[in-house]
PDB file of N, CA and C in Angstrom:
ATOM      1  N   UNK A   1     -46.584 -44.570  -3.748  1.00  0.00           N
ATOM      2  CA  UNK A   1     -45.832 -43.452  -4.232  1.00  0.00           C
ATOM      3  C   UNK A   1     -45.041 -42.875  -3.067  1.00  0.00           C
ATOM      4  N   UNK A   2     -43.570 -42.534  -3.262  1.00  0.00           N
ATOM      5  CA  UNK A   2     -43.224 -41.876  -2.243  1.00  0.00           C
ATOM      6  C   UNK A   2     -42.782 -40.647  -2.585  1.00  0.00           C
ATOM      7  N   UNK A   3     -42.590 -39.688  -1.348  1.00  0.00           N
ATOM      8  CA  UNK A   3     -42.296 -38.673  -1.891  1.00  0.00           C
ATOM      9  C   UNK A   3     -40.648 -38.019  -1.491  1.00  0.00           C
ATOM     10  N   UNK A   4     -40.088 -37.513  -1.467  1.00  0.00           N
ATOM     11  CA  UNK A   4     -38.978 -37.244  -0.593  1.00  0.00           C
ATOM     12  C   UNK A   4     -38.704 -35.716  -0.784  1.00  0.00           C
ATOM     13  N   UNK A   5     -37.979 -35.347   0.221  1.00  0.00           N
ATOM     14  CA  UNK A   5     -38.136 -34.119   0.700  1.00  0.00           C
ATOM     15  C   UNK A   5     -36.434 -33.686   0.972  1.00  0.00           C
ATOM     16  N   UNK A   6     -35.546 -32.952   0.179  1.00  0.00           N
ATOM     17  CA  UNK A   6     -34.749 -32.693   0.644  1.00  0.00           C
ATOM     18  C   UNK A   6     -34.334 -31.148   1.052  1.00  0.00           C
ATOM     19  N   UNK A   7     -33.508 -31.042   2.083  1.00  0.00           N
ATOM     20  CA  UNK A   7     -33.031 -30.177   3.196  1.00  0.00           C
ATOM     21  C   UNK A   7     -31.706 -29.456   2.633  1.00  0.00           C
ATOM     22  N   UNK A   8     -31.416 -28.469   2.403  1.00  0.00           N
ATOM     23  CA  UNK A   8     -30.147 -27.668   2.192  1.00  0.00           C
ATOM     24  C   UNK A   8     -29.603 -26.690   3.577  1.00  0.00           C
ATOM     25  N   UNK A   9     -28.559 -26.764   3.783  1.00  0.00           N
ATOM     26  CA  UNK A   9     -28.645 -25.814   4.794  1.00  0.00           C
ATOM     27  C   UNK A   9     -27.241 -24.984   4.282  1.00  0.00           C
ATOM     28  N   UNK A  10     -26.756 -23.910   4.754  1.00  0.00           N
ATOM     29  CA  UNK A  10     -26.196 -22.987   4.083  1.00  0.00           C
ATOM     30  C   UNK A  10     -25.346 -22.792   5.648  1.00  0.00           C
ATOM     31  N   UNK A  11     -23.513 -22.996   5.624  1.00  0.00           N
ATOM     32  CA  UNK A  11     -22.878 -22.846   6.799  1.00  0.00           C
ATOM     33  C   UNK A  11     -21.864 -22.164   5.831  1.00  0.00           C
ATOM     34  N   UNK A  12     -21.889 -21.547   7.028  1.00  0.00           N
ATOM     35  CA  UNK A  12     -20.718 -20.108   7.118  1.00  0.00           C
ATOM     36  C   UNK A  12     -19.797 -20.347   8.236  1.00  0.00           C
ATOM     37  N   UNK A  13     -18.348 -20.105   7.493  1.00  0.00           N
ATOM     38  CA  UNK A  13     -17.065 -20.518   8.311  1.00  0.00           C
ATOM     39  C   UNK A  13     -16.550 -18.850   8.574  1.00  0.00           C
ATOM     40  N   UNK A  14     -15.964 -18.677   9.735  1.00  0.00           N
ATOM     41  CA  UNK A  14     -15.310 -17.776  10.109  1.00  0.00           C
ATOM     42  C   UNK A  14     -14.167 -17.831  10.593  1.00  0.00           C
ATOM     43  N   UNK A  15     -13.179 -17.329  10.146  1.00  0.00           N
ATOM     44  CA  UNK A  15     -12.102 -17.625  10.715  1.00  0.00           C
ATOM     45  C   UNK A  15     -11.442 -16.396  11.618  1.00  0.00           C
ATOM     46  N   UNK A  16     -10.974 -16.989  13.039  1.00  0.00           N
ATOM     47  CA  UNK A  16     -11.040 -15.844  13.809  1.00  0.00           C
ATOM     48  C   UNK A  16      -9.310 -15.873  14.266  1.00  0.00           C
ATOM     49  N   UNK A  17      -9.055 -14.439  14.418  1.00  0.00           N
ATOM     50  CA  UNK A  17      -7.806 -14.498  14.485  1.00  0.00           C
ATOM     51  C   UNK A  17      -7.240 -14.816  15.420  1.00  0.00           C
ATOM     52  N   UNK A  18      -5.919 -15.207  15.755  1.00  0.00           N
ATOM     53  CA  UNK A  18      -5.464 -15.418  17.093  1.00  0.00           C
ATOM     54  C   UNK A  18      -4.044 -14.725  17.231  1.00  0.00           C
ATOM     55  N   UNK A  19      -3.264 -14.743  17.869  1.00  0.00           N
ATOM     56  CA  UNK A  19      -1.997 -13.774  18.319  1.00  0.00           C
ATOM     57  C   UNK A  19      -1.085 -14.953  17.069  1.00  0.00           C
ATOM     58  N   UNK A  20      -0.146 -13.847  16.305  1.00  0.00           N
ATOM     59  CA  UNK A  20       0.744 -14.918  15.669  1.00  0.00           C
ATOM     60  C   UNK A  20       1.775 -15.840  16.278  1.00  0.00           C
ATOM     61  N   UNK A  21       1.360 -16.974  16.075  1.00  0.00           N
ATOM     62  CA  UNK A  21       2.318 -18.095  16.605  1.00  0.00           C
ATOM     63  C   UNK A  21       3.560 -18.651  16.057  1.00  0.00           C
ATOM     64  N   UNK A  22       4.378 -18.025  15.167  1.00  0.00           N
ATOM     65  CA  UNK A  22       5.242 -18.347  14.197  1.00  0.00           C
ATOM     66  C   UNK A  22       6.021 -16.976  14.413  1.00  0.00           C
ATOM     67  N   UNK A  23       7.417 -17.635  14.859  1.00  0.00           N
ATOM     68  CA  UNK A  23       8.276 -16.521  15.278  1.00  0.00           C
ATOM     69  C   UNK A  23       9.259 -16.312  13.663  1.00  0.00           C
ATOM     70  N   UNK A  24       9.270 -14.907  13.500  1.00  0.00           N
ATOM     71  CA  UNK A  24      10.128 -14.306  12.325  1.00  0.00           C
ATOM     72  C   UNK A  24      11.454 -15.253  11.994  1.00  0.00           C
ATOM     73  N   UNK A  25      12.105 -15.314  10.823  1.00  0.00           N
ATOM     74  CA  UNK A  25      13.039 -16.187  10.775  1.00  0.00           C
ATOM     75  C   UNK A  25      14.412 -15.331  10.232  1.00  0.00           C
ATOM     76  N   UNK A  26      15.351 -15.738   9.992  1.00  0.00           N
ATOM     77  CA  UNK A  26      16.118 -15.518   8.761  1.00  0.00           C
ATOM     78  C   UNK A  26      16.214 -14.389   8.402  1.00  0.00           C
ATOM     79  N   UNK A  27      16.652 -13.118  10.291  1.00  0.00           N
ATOM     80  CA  UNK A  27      16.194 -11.721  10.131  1.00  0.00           C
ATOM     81  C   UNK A  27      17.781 -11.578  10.175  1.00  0.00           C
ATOM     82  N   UNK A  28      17.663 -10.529   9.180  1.00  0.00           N
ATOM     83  CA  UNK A  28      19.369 -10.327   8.218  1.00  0.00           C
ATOM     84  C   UNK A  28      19.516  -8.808   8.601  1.00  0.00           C
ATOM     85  N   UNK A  29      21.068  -8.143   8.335  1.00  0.00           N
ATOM     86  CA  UNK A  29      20.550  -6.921   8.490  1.00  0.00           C
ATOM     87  C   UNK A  29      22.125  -6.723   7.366  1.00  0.00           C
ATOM     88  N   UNK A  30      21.267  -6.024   6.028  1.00  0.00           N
ATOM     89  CA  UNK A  30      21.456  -6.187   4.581  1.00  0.00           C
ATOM     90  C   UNK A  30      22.226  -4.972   4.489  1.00  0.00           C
ATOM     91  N   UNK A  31      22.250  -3.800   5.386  1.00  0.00           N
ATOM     92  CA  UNK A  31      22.764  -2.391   4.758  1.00  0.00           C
ATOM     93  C   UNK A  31      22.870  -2.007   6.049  1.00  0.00           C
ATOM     94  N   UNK A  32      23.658  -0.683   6.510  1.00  0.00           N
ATOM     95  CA  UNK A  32      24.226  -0.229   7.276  1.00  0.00           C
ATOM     96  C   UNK A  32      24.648   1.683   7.046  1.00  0.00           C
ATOM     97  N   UNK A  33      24.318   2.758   7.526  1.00  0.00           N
ATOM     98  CA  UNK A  33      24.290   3.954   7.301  1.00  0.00           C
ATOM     99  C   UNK A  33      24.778   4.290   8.447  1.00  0.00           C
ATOM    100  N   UNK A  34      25.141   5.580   8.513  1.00  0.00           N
ATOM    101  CA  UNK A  34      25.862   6.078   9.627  1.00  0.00           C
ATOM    102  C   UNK A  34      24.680   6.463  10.702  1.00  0.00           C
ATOM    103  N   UNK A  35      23.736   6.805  10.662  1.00  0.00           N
ATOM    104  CA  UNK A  35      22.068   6.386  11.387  1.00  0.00           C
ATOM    105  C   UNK A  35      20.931   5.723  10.982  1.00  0.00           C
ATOM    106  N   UNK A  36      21.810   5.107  10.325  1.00  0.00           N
ATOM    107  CA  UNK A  36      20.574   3.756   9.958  1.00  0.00           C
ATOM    108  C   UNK A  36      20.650   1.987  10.158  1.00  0.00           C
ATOM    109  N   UNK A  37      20.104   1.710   9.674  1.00  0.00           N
ATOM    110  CA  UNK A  37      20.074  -0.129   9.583  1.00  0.00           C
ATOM    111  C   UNK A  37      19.259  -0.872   8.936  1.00  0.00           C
ATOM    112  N   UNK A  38      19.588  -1.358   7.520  1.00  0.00           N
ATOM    113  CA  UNK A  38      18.463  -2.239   6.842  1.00  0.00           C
ATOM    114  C   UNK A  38      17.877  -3.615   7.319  1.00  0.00           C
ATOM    115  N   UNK A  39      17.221  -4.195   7.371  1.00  0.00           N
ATOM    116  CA  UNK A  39      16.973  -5.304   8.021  1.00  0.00           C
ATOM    117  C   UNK A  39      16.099  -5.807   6.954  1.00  0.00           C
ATOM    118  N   UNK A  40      16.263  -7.339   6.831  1.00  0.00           N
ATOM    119  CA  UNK A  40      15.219  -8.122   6.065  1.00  0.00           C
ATOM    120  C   UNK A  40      14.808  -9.472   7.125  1.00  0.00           C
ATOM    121  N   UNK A  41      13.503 -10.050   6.900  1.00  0.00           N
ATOM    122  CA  UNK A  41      13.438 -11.421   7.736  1.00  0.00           C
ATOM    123  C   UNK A  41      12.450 -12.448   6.865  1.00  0.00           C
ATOM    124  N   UNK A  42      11.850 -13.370   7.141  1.00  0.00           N
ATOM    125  CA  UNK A  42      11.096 -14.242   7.135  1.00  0.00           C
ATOM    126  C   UNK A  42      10.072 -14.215   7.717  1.00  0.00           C
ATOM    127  N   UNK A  43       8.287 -14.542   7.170  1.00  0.00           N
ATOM    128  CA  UNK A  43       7.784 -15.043   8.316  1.00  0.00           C
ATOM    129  C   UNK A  43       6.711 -16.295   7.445  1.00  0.00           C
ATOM    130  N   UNK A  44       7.207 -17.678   8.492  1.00  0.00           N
ATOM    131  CA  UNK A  44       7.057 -18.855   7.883  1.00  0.00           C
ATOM    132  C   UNK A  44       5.563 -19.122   7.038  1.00  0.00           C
ATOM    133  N   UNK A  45       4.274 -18.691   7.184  1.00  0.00           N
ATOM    134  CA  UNK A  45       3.106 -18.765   6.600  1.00  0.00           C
ATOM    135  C   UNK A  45       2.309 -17.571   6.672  1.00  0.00           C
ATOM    136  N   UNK A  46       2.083 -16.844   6.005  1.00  0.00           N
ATOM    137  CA  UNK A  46       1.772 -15.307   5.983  1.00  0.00           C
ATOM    138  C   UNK A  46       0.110 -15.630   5.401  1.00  0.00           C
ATOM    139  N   UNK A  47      -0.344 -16.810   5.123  1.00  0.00           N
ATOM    140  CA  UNK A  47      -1.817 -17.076   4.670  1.00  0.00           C
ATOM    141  C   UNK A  47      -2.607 -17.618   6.142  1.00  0.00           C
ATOM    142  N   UNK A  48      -2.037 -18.144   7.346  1.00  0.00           N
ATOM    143  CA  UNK A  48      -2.930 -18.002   8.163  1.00  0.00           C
ATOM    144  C   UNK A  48      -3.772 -17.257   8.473  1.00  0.00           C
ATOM    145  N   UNK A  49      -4.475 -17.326   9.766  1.00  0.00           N
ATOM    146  CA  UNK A  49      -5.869 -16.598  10.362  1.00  0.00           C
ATOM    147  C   UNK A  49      -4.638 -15.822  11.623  1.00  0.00           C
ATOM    148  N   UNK A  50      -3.719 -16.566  11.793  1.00  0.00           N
ATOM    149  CA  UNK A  50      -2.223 -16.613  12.834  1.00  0.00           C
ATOM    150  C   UNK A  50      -1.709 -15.483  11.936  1.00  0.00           C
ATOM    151  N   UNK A  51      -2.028 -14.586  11.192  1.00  0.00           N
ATOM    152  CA  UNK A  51      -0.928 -13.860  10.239  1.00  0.00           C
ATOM    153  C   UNK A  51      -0.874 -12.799  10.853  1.00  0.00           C
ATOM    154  N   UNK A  52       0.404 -11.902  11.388  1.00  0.00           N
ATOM    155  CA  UNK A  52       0.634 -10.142  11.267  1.00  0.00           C
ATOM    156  C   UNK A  52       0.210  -9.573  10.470  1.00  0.00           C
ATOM    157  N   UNK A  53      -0.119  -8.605  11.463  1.00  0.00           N
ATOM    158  CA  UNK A  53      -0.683  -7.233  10.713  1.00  0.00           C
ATOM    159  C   UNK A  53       0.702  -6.422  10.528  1.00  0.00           C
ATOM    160  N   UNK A  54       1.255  -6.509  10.951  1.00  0.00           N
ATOM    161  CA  UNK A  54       2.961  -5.648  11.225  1.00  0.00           C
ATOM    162  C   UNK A  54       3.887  -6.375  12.031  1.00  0.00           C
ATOM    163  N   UNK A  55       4.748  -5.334  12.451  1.00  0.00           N
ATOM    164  CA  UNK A  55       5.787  -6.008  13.138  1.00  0.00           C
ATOM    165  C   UNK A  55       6.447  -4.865  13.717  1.00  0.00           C
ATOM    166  N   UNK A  56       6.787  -5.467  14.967  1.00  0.00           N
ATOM    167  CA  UNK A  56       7.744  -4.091  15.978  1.00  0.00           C
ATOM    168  C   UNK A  56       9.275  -4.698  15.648  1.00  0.00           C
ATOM    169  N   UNK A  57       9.502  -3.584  15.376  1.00  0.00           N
ATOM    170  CA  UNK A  57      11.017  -3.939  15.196  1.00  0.00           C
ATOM    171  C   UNK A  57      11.871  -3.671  16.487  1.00  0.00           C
ATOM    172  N   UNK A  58      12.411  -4.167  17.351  1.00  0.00           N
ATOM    173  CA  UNK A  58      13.261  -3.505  18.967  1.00  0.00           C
ATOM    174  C   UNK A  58      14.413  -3.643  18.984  1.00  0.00           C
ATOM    175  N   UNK A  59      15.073  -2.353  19.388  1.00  0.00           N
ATOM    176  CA  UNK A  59      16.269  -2.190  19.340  1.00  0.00           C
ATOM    177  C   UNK A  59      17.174  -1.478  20.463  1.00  0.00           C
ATOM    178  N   UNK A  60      18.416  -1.896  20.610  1.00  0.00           N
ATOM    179  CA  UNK A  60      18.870  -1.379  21.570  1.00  0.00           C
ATOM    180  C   UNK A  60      20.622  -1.231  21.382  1.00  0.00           C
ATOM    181  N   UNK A  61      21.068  -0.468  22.467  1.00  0.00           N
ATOM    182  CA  UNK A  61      22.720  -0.434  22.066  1.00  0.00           C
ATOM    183  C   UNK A  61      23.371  -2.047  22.858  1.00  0.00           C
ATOM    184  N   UNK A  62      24.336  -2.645  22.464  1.00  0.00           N
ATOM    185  CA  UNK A  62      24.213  -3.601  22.947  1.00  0.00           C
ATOM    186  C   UNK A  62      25.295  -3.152  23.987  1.00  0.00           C
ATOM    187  N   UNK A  63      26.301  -2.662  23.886  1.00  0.00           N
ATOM    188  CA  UNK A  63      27.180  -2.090  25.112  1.00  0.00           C
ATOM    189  C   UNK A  63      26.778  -1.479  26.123  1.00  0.00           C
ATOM    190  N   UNK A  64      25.908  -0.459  26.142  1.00  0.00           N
ATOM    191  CA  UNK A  64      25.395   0.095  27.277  1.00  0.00           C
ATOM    192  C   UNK A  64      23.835   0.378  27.264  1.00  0.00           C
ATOM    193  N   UNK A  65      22.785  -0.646  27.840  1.00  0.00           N
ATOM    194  CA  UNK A  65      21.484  -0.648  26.820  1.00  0.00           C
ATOM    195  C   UNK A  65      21.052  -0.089  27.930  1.00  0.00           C
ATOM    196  N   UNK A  66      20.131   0.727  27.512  1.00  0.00           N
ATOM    197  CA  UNK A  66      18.902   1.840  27.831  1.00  0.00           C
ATOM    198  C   UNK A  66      17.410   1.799  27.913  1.00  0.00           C
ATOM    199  N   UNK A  67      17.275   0.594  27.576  1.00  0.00           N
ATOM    200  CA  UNK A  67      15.587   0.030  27.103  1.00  0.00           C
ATOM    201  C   UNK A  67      15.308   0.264  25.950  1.00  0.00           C
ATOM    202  N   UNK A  68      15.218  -1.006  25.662  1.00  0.00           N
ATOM    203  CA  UNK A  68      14.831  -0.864  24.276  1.00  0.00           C
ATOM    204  C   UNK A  68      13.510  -0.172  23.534  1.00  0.00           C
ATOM    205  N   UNK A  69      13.984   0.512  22.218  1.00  0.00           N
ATOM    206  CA  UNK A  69      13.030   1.602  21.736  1.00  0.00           C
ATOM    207  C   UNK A  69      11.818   0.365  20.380  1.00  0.00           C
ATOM    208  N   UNK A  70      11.384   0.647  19.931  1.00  0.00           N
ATOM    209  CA  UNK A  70      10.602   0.066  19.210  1.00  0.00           C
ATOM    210  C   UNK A  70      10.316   1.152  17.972  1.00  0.00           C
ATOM    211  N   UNK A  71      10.628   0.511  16.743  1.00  0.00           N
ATOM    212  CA  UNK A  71       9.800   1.729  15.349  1.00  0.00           C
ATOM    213  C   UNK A  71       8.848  -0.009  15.186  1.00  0.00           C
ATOM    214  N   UNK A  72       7.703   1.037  14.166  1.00  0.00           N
ATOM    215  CA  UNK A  72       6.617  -0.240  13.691  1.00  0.00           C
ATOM    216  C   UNK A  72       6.286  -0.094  12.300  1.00  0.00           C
ATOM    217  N   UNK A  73       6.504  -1.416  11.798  1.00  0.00           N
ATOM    218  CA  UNK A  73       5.982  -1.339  10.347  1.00  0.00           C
ATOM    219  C   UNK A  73       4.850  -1.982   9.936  1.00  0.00           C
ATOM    220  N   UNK A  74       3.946  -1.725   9.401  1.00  0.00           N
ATOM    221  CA  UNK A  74       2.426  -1.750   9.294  1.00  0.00           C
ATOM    222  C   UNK A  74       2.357  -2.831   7.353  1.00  0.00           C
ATOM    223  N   UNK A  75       1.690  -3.826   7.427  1.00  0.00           N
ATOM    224  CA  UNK A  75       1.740  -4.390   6.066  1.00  0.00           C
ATOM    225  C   UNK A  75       1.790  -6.016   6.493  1.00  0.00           C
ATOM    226  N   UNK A  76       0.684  -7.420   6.264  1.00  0.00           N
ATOM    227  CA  UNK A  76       1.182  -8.235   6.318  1.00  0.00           C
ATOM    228  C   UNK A  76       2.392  -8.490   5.693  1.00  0.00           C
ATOM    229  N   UNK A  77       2.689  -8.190   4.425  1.00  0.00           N
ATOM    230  CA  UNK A  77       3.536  -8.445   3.475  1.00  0.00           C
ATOM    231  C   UNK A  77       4.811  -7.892   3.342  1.00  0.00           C
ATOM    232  N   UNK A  78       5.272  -6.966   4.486  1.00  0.00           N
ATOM    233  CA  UNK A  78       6.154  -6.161   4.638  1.00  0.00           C
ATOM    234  C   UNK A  78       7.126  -7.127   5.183  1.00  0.00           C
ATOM    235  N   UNK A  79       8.059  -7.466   4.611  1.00  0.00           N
ATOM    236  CA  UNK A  79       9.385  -8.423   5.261  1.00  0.00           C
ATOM    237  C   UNK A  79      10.788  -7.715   5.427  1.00  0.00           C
ATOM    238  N   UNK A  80      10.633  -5.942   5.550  1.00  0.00           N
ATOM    239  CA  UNK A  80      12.253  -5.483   5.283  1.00  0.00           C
ATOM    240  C   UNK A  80      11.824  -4.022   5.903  1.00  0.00           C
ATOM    241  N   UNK A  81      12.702  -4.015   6.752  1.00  0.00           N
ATOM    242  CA  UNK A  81      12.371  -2.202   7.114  1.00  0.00           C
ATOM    243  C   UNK A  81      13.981  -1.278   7.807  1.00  0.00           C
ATOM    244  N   UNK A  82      13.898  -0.400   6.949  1.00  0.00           N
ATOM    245  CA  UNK A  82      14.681   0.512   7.859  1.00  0.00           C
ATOM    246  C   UNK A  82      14.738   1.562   9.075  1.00  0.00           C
ATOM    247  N   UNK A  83      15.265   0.840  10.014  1.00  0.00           N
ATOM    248  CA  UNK A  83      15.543   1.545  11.280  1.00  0.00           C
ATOM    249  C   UNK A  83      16.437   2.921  11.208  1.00  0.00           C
ATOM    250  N   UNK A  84      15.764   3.759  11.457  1.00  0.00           N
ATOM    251  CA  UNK A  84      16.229   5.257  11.179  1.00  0.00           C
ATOM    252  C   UNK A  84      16.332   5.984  12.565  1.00  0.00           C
ATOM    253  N   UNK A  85      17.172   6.950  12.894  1.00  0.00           N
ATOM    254  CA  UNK A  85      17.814   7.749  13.699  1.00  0.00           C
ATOM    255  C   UNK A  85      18.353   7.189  15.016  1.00  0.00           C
ATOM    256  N   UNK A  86      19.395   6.420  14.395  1.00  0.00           N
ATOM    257  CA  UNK A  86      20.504   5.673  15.389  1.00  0.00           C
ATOM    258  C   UNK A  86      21.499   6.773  15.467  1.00  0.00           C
ATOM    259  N   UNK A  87      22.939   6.369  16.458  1.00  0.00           N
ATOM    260  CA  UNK A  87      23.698   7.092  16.647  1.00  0.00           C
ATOM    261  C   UNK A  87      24.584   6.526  15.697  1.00  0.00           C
ATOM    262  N   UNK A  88      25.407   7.188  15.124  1.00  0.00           N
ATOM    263  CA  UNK A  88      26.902   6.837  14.422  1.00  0.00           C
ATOM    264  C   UNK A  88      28.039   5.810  14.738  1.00  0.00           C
ATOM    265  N   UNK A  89      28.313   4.742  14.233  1.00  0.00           N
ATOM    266  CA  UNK A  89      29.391   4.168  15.398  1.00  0.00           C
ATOM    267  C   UNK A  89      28.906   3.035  16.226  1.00  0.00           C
ATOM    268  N   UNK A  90      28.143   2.950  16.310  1.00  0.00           N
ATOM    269  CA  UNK A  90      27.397   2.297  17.505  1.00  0.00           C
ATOM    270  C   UNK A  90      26.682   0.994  17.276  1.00  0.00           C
ATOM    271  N   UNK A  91      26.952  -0.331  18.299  1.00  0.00           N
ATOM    272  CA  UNK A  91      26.498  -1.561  18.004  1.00  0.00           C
ATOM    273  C   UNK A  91      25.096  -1.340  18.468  1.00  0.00           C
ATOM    274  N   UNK A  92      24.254  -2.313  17.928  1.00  0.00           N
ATOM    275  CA  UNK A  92      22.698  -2.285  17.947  1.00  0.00           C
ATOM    276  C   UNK A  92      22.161  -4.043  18.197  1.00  0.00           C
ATOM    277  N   UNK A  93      21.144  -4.623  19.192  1.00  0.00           N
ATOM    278  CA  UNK A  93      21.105  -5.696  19.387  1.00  0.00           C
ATOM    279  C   UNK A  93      19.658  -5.216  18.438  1.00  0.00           C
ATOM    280  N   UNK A  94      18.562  -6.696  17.634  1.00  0.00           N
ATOM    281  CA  UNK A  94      17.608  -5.871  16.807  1.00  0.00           C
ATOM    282  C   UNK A  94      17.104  -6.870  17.339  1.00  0.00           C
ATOM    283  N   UNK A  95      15.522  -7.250  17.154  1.00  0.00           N
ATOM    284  CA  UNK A  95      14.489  -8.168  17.209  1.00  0.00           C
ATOM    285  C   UNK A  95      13.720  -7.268  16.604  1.00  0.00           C
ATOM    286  N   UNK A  96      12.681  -8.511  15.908  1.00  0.00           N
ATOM    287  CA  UNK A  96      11.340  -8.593  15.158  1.00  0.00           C
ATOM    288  C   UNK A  96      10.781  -9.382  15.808  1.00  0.00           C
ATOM    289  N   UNK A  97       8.971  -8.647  16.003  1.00  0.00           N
ATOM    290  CA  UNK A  97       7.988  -9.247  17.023  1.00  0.00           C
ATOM    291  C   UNK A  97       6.937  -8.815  16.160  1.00  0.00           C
ATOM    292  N   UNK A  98       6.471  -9.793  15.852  1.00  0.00           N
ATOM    293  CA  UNK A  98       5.085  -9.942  15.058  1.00  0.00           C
ATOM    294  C   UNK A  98       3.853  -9.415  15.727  1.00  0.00           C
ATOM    295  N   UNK A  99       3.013  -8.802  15.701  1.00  0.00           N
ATOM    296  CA  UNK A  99       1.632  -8.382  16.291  1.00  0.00           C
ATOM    297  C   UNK A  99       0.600  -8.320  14.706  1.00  0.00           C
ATOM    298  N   UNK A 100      -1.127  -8.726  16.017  1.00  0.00           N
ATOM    299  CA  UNK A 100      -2.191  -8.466  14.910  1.00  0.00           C
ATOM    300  C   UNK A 100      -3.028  -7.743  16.044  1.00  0.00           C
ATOM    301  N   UNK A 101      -4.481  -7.789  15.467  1.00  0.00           N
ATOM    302  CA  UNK A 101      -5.336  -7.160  16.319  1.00  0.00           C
ATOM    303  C   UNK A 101      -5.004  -7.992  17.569  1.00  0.00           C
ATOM    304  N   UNK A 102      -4.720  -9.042  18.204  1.00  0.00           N
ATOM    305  CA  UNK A 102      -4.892  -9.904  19.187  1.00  0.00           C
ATOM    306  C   UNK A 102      -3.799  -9.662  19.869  1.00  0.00           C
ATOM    307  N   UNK A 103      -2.896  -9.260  19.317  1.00  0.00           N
ATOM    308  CA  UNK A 103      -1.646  -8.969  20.481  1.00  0.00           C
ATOM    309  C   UNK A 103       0.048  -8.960  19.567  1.00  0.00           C
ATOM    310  N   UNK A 104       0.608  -9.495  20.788  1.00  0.00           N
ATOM    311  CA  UNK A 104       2.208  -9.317  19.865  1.00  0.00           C
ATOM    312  C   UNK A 104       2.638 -10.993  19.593  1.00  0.00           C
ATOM    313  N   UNK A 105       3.393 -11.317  19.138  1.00  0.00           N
ATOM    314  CA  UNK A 105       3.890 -12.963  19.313  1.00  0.00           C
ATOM    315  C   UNK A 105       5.163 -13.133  20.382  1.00  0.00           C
ATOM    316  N   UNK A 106       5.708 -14.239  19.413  1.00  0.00           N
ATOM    317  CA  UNK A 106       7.082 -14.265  19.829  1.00  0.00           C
ATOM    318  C   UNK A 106       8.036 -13.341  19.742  1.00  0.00           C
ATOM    319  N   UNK A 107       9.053 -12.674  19.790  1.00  0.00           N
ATOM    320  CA  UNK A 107      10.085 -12.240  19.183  1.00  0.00           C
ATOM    321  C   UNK A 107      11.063 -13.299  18.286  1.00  0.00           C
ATOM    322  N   UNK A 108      11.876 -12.389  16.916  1.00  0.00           N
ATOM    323  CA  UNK A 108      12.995 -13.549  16.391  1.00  0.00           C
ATOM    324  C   UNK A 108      14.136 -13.222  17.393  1.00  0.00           C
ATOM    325  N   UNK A 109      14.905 -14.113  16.794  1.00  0.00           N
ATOM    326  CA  UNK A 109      16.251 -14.358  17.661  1.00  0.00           C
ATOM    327  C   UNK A 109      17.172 -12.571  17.751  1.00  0.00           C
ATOM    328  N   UNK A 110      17.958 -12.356  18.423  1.00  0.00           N
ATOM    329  CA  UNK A 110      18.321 -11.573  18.502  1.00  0.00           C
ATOM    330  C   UNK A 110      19.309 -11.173  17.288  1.00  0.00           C
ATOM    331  N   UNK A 111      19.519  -9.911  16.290  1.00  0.00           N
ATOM    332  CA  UNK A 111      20.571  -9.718  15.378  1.00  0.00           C
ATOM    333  C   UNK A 111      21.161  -8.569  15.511  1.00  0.00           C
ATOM    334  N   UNK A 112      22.740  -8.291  15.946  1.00  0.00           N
ATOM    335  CA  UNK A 112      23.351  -7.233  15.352  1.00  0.00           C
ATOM    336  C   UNK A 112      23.826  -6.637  14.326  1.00  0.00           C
ATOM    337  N   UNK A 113      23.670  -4.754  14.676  1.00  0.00           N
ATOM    338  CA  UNK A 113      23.901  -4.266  13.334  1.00  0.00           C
ATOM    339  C   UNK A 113      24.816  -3.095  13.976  1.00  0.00           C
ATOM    340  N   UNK A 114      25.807  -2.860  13.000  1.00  0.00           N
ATOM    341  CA  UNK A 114      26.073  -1.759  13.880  1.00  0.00           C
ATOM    342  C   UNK A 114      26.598  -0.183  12.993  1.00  0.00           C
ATOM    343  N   UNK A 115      25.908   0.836  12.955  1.00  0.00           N
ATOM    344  CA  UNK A 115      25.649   1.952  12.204  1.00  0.00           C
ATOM    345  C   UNK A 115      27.543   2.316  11.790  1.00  0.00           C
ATOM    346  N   UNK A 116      27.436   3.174  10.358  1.00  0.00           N
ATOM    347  CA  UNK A 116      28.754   3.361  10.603  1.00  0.00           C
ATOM    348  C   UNK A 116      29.672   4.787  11.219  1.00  0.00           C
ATOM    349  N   UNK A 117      30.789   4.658  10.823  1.00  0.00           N
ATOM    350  CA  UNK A 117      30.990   6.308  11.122  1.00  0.00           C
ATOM    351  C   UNK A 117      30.354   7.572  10.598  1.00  0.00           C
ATOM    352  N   UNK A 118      30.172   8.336  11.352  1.00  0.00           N
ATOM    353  CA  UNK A 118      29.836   9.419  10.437  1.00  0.00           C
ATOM    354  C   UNK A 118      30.406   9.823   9.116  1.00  0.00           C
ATOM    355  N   UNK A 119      29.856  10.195   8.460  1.00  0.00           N
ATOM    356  CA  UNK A 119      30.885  10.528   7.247  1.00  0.00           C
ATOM    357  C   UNK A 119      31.257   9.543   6.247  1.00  0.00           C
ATOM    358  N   UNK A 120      30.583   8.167   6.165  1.00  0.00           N
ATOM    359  CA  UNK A 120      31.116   7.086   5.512  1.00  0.00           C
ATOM    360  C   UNK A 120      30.223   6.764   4.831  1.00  0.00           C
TER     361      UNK A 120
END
């Protein structure tokens, strides 16, 4: 007679995050206000463990730049944000830079926008 004896064992996967590695794509800038700037982008796989938590949006004048300022939008799922209290008139160089708990990524390519006149 034999007997047999079987073993179950029970594994648990964790998936741990890492800094996003997938730089923003296909960052547009859709609308234009006399202190504002709409912006829309891409980001290529938003189901990784690699996924943003947000994104810094950076911006600067491109004629006479000052260091660039940063607003932040909070949401994996957030792909569009408006940049609010620009000057009137004025060209703007933009980047999107992905961050999670682990840090920031790449930046996307650089896009101009440029606010309109007052009054328009």
């Amino acid at each position: 007679m034999s007997l047999f004896c079987t073993r179950h064992a029970t594994v648990d996967f964790v998936l741990y995050s890492i800094v996003p590695n997938q730089v923003p794509s296909n960052v547009q800038v859709v609308g234009e206000g006399a202190t504002t700037i709409h912006l829309t982008w891409e980001y290529p796989d938003l189901s990784s463990n690699q996924r943003p938590t947000g994104y810094h949006i950076s911006y600067d004048f491109v004629t006479n730049p000052q260091g660039a300022r940063t607003q932040t939008v909070d949401g994996t799922k957030t792909l569009s944000h408006e940049v609010v209290g620009l000057k009137p008139y004025t060209l703007y160089s933009i980047k999107v830079i992905p961050y999670n708990e682990k840090g920031r990524g790449s930046s996307s390519a650089e896009v101009q926008g440029e606010t309109k006149r007052a009054g328009e």
